[in-house]
Every structure is written in C-alpha cells, then in structure tokens.
C-alpha atoms as a PDB file:
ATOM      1  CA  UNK A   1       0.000   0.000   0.000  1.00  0.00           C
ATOM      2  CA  UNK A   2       1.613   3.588  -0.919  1.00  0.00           C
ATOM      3  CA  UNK A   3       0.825   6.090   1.667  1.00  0.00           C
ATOM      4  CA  UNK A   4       0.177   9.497  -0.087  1.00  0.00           C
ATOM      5  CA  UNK A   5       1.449  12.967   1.565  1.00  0.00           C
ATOM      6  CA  UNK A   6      -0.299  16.042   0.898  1.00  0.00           C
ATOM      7  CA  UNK A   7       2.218  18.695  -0.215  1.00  0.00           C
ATOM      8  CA  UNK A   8       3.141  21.780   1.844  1.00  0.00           C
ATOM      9  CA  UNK A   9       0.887  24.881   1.247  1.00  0.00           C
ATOM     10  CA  UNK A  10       2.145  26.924  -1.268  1.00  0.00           C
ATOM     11  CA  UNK A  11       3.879  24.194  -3.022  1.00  0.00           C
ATOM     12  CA  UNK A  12       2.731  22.190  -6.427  1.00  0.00           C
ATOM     13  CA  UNK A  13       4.410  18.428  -7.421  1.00  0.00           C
ATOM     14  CA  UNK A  14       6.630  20.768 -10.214  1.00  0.00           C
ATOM     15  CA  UNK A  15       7.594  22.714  -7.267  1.00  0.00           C
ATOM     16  CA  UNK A  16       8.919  20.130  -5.344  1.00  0.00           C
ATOM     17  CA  UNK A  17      10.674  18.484  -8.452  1.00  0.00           C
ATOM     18  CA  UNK A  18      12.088  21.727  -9.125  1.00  0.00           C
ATOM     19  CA  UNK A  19      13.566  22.655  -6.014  1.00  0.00           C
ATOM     20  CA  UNK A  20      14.678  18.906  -5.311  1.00  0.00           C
ATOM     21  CA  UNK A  21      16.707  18.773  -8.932  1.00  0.00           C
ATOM     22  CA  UNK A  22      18.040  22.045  -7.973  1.00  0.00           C
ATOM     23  CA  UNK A  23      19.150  20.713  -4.747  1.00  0.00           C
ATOM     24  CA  UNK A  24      20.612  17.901  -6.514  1.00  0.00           C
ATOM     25  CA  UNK A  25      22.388  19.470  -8.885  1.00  0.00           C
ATOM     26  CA  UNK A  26      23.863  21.634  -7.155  1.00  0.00           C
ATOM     27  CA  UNK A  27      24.534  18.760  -3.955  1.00  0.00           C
ATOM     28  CA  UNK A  28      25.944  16.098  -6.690  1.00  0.00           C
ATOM     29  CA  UNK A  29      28.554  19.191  -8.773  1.00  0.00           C
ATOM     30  CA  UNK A  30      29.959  20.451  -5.334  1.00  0.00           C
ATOM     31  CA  UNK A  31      30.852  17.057  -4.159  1.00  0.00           C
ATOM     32  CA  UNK A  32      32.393  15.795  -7.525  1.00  0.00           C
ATOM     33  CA  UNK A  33      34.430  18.845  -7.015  1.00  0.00           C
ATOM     34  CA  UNK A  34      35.637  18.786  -3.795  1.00  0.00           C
ATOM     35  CA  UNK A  35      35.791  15.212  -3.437  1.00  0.00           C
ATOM     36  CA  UNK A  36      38.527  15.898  -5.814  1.00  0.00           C
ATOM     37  CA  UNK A  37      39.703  17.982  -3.898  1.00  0.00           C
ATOM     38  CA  UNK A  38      39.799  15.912  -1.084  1.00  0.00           C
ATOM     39  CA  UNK A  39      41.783  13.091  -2.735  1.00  0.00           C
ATOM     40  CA  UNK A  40      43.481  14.890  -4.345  1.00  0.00           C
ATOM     41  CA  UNK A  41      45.274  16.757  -1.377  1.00  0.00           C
ATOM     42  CA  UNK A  42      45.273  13.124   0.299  1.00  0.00           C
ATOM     43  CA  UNK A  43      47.218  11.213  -2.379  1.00  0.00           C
ATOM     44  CA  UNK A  44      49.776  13.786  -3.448  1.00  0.00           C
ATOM     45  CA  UNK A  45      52.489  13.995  -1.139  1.00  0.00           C
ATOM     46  CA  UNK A  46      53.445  17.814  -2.150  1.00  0.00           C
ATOM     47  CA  UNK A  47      49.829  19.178  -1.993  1.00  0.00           C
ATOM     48  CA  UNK A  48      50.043  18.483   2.027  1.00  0.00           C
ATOM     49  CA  UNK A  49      51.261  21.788   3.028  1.00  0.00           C
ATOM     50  CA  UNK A  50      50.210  24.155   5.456  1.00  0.00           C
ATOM     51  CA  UNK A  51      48.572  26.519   3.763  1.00  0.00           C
ATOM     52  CA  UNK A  52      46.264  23.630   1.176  1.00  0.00           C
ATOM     53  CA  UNK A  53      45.227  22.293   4.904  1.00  0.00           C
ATOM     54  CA  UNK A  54      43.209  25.604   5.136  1.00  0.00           C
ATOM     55  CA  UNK A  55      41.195  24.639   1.637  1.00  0.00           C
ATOM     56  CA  UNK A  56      41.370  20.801   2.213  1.00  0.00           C
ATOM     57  CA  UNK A  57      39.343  21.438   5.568  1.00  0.00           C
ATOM     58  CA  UNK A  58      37.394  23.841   3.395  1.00  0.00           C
ATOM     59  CA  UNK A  59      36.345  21.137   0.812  1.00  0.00           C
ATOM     60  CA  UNK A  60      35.439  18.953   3.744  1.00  0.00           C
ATOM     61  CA  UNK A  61      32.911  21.563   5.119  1.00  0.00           C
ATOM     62  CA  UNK A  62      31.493  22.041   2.073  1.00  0.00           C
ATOM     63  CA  UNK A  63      31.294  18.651   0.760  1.00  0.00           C
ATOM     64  CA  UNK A  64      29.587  18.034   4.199  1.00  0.00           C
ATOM     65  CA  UNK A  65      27.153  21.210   3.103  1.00  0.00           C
ATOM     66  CA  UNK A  66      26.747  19.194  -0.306  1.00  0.00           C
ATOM     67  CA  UNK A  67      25.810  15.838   1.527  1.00  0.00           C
ATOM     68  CA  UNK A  68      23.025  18.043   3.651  1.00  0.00           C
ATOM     69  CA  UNK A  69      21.488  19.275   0.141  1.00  0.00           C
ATOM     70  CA  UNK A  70      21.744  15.633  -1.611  1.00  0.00           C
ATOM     71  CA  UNK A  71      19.323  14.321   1.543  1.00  0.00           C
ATOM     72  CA  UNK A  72      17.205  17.286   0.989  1.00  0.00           C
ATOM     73  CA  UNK A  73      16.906  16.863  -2.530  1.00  0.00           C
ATOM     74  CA  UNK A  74      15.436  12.779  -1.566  1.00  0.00           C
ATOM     75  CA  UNK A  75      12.954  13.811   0.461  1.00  0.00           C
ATOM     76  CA  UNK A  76      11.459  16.551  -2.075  1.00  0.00           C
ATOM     77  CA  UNK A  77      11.606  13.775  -4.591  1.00  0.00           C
ATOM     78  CA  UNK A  78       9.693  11.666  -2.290  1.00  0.00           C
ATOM     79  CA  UNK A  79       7.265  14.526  -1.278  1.00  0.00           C
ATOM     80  CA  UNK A  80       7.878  14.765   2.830  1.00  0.00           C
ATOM     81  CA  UNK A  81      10.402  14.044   5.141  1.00  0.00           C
ATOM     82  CA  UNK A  82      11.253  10.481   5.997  1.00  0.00           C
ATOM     83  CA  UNK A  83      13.535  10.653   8.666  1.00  0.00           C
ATOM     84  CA  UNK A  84      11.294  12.047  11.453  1.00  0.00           C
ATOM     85  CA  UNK A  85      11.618  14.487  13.985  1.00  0.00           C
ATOM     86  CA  UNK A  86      15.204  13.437  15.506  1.00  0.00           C
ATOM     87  CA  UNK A  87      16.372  13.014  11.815  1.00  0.00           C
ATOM     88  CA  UNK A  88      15.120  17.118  11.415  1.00  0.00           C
ATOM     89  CA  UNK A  89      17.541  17.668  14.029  1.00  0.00           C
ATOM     90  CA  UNK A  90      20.207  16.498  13.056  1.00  0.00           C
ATOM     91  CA  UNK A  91      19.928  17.259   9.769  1.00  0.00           C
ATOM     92  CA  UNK A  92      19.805  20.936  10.852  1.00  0.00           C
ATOM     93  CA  UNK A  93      22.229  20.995  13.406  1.00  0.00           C
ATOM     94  CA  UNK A  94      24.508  18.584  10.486  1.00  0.00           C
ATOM     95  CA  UNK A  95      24.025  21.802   7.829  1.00  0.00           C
ATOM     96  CA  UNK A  96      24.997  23.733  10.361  1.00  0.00           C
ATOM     97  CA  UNK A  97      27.716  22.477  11.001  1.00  0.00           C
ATOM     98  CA  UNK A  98      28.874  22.646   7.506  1.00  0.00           C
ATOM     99  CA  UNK A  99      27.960  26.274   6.685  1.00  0.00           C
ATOM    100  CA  UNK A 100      29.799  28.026  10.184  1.00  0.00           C
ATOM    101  CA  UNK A 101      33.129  25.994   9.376  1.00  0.00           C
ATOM    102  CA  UNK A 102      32.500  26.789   5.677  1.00  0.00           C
ATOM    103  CA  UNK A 103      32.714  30.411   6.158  1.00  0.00           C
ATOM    104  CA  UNK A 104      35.007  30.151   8.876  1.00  0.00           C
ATOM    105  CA  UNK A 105      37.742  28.578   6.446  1.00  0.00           C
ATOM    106  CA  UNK A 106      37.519  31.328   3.934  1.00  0.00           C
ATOM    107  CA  UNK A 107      38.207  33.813   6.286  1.00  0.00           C
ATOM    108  CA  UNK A 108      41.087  31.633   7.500  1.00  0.00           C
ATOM    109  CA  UNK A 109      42.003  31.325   3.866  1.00  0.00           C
ATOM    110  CA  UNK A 110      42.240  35.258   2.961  1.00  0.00           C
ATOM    111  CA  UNK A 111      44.273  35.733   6.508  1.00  0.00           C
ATOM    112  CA  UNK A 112      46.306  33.295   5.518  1.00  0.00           C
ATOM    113  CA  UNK A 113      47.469  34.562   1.704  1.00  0.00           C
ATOM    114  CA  UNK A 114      47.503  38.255   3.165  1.00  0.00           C
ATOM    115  CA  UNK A 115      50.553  37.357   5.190  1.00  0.00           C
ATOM    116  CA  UNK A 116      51.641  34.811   2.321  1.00  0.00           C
ATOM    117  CA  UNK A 117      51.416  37.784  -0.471  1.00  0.00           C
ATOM    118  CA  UNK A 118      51.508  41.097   1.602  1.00  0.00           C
ATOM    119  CA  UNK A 119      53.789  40.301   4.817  1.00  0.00           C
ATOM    120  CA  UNK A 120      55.838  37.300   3.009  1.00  0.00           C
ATOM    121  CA  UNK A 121      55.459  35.278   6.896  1.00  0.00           C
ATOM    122  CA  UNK A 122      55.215  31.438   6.331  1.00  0.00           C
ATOM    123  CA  UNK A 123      52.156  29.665   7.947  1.00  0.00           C
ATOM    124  CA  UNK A 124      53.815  27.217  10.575  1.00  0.00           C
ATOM    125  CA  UNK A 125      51.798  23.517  10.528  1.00  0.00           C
ATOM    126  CA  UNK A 126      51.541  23.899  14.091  1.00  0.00           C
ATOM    127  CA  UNK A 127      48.929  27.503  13.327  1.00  0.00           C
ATOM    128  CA  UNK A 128      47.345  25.864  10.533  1.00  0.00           C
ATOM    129  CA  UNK A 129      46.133  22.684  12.539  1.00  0.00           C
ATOM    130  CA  UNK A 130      45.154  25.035  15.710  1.00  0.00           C
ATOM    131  CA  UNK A 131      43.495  27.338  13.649  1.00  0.00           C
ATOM    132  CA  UNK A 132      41.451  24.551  11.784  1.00  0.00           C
ATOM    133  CA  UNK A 133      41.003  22.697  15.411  1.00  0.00           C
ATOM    134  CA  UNK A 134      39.187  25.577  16.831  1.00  0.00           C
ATOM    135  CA  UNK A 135      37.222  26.661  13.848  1.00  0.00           C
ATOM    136  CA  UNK A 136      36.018  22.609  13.968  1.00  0.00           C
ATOM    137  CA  UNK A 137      35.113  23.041  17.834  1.00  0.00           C
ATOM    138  CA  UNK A 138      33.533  26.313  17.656  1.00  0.00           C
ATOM    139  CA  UNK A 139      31.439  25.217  14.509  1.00  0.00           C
ATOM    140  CA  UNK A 140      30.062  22.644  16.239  1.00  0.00           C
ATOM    141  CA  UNK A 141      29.465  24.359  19.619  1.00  0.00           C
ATOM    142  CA  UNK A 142      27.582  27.321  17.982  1.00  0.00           C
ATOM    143  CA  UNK A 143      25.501  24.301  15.747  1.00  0.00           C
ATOM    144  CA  UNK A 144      24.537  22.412  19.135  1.00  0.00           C
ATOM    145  CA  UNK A 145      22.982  25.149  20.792  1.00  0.00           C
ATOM    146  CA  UNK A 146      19.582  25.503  19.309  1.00  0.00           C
ATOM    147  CA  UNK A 147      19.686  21.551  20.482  1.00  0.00           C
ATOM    148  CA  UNK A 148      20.009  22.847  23.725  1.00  0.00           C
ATOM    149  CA  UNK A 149      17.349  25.694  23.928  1.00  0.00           C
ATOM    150  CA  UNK A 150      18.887  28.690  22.107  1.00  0.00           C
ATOM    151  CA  UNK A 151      16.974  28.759  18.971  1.00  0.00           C
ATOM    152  CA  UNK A 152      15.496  25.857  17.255  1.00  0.00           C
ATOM    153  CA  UNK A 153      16.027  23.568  13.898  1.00  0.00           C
ATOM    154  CA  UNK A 154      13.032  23.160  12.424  1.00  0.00           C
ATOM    155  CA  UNK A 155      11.317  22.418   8.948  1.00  0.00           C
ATOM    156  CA  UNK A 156      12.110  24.834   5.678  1.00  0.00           C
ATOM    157  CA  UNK A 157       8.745  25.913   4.179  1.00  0.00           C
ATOM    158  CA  UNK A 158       8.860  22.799   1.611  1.00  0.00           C
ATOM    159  CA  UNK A 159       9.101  20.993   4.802  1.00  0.00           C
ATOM    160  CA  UNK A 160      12.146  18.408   3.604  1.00  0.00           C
ATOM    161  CA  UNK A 161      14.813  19.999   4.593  1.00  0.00           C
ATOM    162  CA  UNK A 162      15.433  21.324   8.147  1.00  0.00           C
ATOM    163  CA  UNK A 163      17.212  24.479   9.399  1.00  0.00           C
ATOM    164  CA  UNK A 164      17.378  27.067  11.951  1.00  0.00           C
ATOM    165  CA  UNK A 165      13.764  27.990  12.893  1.00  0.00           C
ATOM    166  CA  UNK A 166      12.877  31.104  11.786  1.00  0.00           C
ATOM    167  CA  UNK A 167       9.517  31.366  11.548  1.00  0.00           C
ATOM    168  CA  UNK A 168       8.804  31.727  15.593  1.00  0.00           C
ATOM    169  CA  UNK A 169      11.231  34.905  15.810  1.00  0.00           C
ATOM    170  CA  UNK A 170      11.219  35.470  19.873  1.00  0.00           C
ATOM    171  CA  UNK A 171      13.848  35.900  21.983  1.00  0.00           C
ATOM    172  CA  UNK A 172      15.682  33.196  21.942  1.00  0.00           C
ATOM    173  CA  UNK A 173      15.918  33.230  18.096  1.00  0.00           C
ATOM    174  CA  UNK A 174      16.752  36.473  17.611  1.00  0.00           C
ATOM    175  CA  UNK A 175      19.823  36.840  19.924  1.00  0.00           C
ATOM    176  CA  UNK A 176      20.569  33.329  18.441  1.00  0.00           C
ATOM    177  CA  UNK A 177      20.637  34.948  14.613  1.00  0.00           C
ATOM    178  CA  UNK A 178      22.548  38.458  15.953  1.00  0.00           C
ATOM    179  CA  UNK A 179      25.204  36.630  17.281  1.00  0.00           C
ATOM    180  CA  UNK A 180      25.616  34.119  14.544  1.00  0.00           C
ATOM    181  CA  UNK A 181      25.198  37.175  12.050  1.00  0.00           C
ATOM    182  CA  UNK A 182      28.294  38.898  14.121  1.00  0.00           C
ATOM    183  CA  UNK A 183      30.509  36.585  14.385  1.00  0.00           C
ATOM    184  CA  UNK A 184      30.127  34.574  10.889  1.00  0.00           C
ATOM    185  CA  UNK A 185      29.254  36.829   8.957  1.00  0.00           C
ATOM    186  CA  UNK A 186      30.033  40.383   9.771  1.00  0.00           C
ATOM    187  CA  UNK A 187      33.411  39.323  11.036  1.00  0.00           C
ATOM    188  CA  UNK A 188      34.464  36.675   8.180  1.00  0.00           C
ATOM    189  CA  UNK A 189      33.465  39.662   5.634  1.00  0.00           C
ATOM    190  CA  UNK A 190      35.546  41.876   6.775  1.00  0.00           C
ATOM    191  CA  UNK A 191      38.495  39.419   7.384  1.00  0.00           C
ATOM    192  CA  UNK A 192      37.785  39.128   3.089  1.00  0.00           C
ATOM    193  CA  UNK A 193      37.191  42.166   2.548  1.00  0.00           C
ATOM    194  CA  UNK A 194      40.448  43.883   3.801  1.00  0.00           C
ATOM    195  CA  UNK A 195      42.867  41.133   3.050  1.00  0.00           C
ATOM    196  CA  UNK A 196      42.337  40.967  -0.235  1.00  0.00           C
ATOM    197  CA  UNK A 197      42.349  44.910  -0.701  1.00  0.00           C
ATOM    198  CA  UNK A 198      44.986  44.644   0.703  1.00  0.00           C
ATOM    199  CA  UNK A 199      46.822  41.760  -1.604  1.00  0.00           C
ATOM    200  CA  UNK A 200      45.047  43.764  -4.420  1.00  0.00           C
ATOM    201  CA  UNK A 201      47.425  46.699  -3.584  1.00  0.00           C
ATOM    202  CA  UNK A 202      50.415  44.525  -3.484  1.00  0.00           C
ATOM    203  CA  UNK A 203      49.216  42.573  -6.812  1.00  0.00           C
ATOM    204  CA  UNK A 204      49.498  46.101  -8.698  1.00  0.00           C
ATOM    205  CA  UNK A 205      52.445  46.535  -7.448  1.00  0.00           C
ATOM    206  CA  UNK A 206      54.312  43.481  -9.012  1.00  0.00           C
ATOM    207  CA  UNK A 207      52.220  43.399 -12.325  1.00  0.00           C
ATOM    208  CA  UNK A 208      51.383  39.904 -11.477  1.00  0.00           C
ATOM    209  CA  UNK A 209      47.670  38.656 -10.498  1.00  0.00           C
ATOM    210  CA  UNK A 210      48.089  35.449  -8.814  1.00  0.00           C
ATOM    211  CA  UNK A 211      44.677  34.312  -7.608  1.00  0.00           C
ATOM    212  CA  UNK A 212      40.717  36.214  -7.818  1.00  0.00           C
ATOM    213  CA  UNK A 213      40.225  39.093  -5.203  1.00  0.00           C
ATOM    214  CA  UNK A 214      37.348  40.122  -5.893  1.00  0.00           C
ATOM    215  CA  UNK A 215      34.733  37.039  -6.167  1.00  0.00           C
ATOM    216  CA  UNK A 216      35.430  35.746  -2.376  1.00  0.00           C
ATOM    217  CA  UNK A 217      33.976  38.594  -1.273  1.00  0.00           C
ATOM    218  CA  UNK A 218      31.102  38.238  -3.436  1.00  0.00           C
ATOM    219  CA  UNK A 219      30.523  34.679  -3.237  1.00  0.00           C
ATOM    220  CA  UNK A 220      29.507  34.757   0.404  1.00  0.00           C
ATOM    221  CA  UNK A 221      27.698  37.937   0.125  1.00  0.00           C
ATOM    222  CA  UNK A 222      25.912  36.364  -2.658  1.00  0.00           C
ATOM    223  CA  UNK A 223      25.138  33.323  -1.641  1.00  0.00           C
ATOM    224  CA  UNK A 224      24.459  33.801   2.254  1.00  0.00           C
ATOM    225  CA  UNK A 225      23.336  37.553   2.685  1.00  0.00           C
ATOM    226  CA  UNK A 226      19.731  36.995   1.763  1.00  0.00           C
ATOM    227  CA  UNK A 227      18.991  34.131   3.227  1.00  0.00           C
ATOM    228  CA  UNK A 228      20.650  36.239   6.582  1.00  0.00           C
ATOM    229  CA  UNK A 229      18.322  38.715   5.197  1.00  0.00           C
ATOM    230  CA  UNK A 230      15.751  36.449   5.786  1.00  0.00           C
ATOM    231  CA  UNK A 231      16.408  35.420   8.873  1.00  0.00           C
ATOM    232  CA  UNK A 232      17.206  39.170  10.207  1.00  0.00           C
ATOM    233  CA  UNK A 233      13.755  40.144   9.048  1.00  0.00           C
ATOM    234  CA  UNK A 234      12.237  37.159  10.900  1.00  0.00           C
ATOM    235  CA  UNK A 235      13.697  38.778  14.414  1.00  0.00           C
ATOM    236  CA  UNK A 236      11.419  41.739  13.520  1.00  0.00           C
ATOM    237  CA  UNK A 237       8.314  40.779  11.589  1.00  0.00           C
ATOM    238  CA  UNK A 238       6.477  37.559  10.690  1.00  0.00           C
ATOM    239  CA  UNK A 239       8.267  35.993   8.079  1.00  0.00           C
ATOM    240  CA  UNK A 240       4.969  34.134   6.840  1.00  0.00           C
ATOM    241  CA  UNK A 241       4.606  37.323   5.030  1.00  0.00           C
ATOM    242  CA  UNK A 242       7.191  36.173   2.758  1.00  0.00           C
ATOM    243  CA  UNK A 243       6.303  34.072  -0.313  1.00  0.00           C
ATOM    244  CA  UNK A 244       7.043  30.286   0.383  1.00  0.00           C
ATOM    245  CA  UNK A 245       8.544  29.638  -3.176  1.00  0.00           C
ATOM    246  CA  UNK A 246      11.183  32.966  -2.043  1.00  0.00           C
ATOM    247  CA  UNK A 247      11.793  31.606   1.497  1.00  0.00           C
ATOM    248  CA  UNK A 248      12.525  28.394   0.219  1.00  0.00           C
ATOM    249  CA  UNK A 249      15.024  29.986  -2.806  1.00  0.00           C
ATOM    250  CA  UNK A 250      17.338  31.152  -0.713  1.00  0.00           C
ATOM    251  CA  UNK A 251      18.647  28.293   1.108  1.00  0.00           C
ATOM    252  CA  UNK A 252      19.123  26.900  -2.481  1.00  0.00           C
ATOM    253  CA  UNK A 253      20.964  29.910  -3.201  1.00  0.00           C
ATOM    254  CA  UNK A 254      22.881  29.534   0.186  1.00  0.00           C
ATOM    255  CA  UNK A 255      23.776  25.781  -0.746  1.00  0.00           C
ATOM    256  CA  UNK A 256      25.523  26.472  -4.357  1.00  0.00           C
ATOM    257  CA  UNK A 257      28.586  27.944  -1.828  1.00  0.00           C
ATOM    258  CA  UNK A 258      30.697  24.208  -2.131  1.00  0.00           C
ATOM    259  CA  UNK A 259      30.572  24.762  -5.764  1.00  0.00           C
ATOM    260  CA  UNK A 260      31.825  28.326  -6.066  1.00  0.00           C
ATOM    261  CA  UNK A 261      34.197  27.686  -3.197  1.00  0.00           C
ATOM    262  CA  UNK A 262      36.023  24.868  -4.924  1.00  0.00           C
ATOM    263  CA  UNK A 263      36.491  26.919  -8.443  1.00  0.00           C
ATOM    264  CA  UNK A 264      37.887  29.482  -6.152  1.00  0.00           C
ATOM    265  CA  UNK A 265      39.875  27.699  -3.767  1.00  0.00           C
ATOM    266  CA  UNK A 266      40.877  24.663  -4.462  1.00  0.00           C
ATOM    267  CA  UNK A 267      40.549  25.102  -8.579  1.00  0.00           C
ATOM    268  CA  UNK A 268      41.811  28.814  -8.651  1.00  0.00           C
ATOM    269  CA  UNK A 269      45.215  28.168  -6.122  1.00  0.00           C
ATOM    270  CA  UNK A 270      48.282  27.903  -8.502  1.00  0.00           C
ATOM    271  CA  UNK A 271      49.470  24.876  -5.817  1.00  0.00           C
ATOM    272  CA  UNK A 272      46.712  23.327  -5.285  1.00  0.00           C
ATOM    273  CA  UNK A 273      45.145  23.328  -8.982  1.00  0.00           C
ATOM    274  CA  UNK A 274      48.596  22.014  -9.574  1.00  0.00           C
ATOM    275  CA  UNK A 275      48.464  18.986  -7.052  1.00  0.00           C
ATOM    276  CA  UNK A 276      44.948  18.356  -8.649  1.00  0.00           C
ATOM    277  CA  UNK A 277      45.666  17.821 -12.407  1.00  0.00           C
ATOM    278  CA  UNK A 278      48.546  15.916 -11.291  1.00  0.00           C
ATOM    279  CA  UNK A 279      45.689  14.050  -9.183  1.00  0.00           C
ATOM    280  CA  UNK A 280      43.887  13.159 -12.087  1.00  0.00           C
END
C-alpha cells in the first residue's frame, strides 16, 4: 500500500521536483568537485602543506554542506520528510555544522594569503592545525545550541529539509541569529574584505595577479546575505509574510557555496590546482 502525503501549502508536485533537482544538482557538482579535492590533497604527497590544509578542511565543510542538500533533494523527490523528527535535528544541526566551518575557512584562507602575499610570513603547521582545530570546535558548539534551547532547527517551508527555525522569531531566536550574524558573517566579511584589498594593492604593485580578489567577497555575500536577510527580518516581523517559493530559494541559493568555493579555492590556487591535475 503507498501512503500518499499532501504537499506543503504553497507548493505544487513541479515545485517540489524543481527545487529537489536544484538541490541535486547543485549537492551532486559540489561534491564531484571537492571530493577531488579531497583526494586529491590526500594522495599527493606535495599538496600536504600548510597553507592547502586551510582549503582541504574547506572542501570537507562544504562537501559536508553538499551531503546536507543531496538528503534534501530525496525527500522533495519523495514529497515529505522520511527521517522524522530526531532526523530534522540532526539534519539541521549537520548543515549547520557545515555552513559556520564553511565560512570560517575562507576567512582563514584570505588571513592566511595576506601574510603569504603582503607580509611574506610562512604559515607554521603547528597555526594551521590550531586554527582549523578551533574553527572545527567552535562550529560545532555554535551548531549544538539551538539543540540545547537557544533557537530551534526546524522544517524549511517545503518541509524536507530542516534548518534554523525562523519562523517563531522570539527571543531566543533572535539573539541566536545576531550573534551568529556577528561573528560569521560580519566578522568573516571583513576578514575578506580587507585582506584581499589589501593583496590587491600589493598585486598592482608586481604586475602579477596570482589568484581572484574580488569574487570571495562576493561569493559569500551572494550566496548567504539573503537568506541572513531572511532570517534578520524574521527577528522583527512575521516571516509568513514572505512568499514560500522565495523563502525556500534562498537556502538553495545559500547551498551552491561548495561549488563556487572549490572553483575558487581549491581550482583557482596555482598549488593546489597544480596537485589536482597531477591528481587526475
């Protein structure tokens, strides 16, 4: 006997198929990519310095982040969620995971090739692991607290896919969001913003353009800053106001970040794009 779900409201079966392929796409491209990345780093011997264990740890977050959208992408393609309400939590808390160690590593990243390009100091293995250690920990401690009571994972509007709950917007969400907004977002943007202005400077200096300046930057402002619209707005008015199909866009749009990160990083570094085509 098939059991039948009825689809979430504001939803149609081609809008469910549509976001799901999306999700898939998207899910399935980012981890080709930094699965390659992955091995890549793993089986060459000269890849494994310190600074390509900044963007191997970054291909690991997002691969993680592509993993989160691949499960999402099932259960629209099934209509509902499957895994129940302990599976919605971890899912969420999973994703989250992924996207605060994500964004964490590309600020590492751009601190890391300002001193490379602009101060000429070498990035000792001993930093590089400590650095990645405690952006691993933190990640993780900032993901487990809605699971304790500050804030709350809960269903997307499509209602197979879970994330931070935004729909409730009291309190405890909205301190939640400001801090996360603070520290991984305002912070990490900045960290971009003046480290490569500042290896933009010394790029004109030399005549020689080594790696893209400009598109970090973008790519999380981009990618994340509506959805963190989103959830900003939440904190101060109902959200339900919002379209479903829109509220439900952005964390698609949020998700094509592993992609964009590993043309960037991993694809766009002289050493590491080097280690990979030997790779391969």
């Amino acid at each position: 006997m098939v059991t039948s779900y009825s689809l979430p409201e504001g939803f149609t079966d081609f809008d469910m198929f549509t976001f799901g392929s999306a999700f898939l796409v998207e899910g399935v491209l980012g981890f080709f990519l930094n699965a390659i990345s992955i091995v890549s780093f793993l089986a060459i011997k000269e890849m494994r310095t310190s600074n390509n264990f900044l963007i191997f740890n970054l291909a690991l977050a997002d691969i993680s982040l592509n993993v989160n959208g691949i499960v999402a992408a099932y259960a629209s393609f099934l209509r509902h969620w499957p895994f129940g309400a302990d599976g919605c939590q971890t899912h969420g808390f999973q994703g989250m995971v992924s996207a605060l160690a994500s964004i964490s590593l590309i600020a590492a990243v751009a601190w890391d090739r300002y001193h490379h390009y602009c101060t000429k100091q070498k990035l000792q293995w001993s930093t590089s692991v400590t650095l990645v250690v405690i952006i691993w920990i933190l990640s993780v401690f900032w993901a487990s607290l809605p699971l304790a009571g500050w804030g709350d994972y809960d269903f997307e509007p499509m209602r197979t896919c879970c994330t931070l709950d935004y729909s409730k917007g009291d309190r405890s969400y909205t301190t939640y969001m400001l801090s996360l907004t603070f520290f991984y977002l305002i912070i990490p943007a900045l960290t971009l913003l003046t480290s490569y202005q500042s290896i933009r400077k010394q790029f004109k200096k030399t005549g020689k353009y080594k790696l893209n300046t400009a598109w970090p930057l973008r790519t999380l402002l981009i990618c994340w800053g509506p959805y963190v619209l989103l959830c900003m707005f939440a904190s101060v008015e109902n959200v339900k106001i919002v379209p479903p199909k829109l509220r439900m866009a952005l964390p698609v749009l949020s998700k094509t970040t592993p992609v964009f990160h590993a043309l960037l990083y991993s694809f766009g570094s002289e050493s590491y794009r080097a280690g990979i085509w030997q790779f391969l």
